[in-house]
Every structure is written in C-alpha cells, then in structure tokens.
C-alpha atoms as a PDB file:
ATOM      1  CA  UNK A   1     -26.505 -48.676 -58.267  1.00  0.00           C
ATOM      2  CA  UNK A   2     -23.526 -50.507 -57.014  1.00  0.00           C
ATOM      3  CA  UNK A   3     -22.954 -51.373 -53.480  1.00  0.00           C
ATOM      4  CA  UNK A   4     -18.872 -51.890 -52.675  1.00  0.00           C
ATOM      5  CA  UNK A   5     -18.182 -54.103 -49.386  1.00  0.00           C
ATOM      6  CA  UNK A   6     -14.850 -53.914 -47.919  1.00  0.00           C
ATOM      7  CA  UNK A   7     -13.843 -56.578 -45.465  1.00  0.00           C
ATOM      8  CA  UNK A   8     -11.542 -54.877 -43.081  1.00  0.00           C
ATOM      9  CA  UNK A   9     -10.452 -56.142 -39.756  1.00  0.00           C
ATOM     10  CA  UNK A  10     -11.534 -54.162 -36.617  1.00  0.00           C
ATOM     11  CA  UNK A  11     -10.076 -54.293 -33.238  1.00  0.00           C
ATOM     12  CA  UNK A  12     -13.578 -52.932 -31.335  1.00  0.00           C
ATOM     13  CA  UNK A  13     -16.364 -55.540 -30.880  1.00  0.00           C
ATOM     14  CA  UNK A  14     -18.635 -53.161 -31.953  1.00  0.00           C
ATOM     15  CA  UNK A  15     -17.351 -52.712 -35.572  1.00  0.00           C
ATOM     16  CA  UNK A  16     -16.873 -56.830 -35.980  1.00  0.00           C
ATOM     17  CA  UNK A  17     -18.783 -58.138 -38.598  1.00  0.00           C
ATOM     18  CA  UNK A  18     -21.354 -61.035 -36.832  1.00  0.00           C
ATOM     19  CA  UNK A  19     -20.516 -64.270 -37.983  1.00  0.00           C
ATOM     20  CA  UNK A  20     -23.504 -66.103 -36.455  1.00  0.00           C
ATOM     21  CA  UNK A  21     -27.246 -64.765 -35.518  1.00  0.00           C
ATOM     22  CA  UNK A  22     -26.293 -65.269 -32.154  1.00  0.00           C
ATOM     23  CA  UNK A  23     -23.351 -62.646 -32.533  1.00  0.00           C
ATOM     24  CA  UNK A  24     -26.268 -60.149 -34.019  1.00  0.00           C
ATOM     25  CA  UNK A  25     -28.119 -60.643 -30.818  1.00  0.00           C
ATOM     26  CA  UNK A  26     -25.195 -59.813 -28.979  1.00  0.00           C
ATOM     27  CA  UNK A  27     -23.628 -56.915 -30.323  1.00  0.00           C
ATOM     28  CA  UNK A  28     -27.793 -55.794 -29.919  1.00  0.00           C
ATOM     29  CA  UNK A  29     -27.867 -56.160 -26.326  1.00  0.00           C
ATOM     30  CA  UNK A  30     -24.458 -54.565 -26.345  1.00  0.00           C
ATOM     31  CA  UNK A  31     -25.364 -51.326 -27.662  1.00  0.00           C
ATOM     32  CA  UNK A  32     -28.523 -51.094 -25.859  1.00  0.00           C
ATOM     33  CA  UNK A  33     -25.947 -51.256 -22.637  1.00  0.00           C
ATOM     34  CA  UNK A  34     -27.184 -54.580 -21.880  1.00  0.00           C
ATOM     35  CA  UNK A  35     -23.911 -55.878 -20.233  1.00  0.00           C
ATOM     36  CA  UNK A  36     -25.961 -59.417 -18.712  1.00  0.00           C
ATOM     37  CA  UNK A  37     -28.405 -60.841 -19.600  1.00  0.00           C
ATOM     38  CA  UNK A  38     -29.971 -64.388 -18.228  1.00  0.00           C
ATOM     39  CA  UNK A  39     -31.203 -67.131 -20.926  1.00  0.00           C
ATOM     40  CA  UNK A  40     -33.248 -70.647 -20.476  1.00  0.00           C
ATOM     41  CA  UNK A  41     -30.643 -72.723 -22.510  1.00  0.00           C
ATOM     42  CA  UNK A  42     -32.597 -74.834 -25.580  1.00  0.00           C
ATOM     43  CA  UNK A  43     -34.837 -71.465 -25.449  1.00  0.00           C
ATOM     44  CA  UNK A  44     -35.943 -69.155 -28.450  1.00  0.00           C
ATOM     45  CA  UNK A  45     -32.361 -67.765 -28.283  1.00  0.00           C
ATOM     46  CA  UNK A  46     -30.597 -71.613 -28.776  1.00  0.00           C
ATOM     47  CA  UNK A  47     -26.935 -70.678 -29.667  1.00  0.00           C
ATOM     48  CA  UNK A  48     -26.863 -67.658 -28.017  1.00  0.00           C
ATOM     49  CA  UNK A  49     -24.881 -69.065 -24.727  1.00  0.00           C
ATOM     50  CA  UNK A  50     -21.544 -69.478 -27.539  1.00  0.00           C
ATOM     51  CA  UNK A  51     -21.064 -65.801 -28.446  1.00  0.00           C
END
C-alpha cells in the first residue's frame, strides 16, 4: 500500500506541518485549549521556549 504526502502550504497554525518537537508540543497544548502554559527553562521541555 502506498502512502502519497502532499506538502501544501496552510495559512491556520493548526494545519502547519511541525518543523521541530517543540512545535509538536505546541500545536498539543493548542488543541487541548491550552493558550499558557509556564516552563522551568533547561527543563524536560528544553527548546520549547522558541516555538
């Protein structure tokens, strides 16, 4: 079975294709209506602060 990936350019956050794990984590809080969210920098979540 084939899988066919399209690369298309979206103009909602939501449909953005995560360029770093950090962006993952992210776009996770987002949809879980997470709008803020406080992190210990150098933490599990190092990298996060840049998305």
């Amino acid at each position: 079975m084939a899988i066919e990936t399209r690369a298309r350019e979206a103009t909602d956050r939501s449909e953005r294709t995560p360029q770093y794990g950090s962006d993952l984590i992210v776009d996770i809080l987002a949809r879980l209506g997470i709008e803020y969210a406080a992190f210990n920098p150098g933490a599990s979540f190092r990298g996060l602060h840049d998305s």
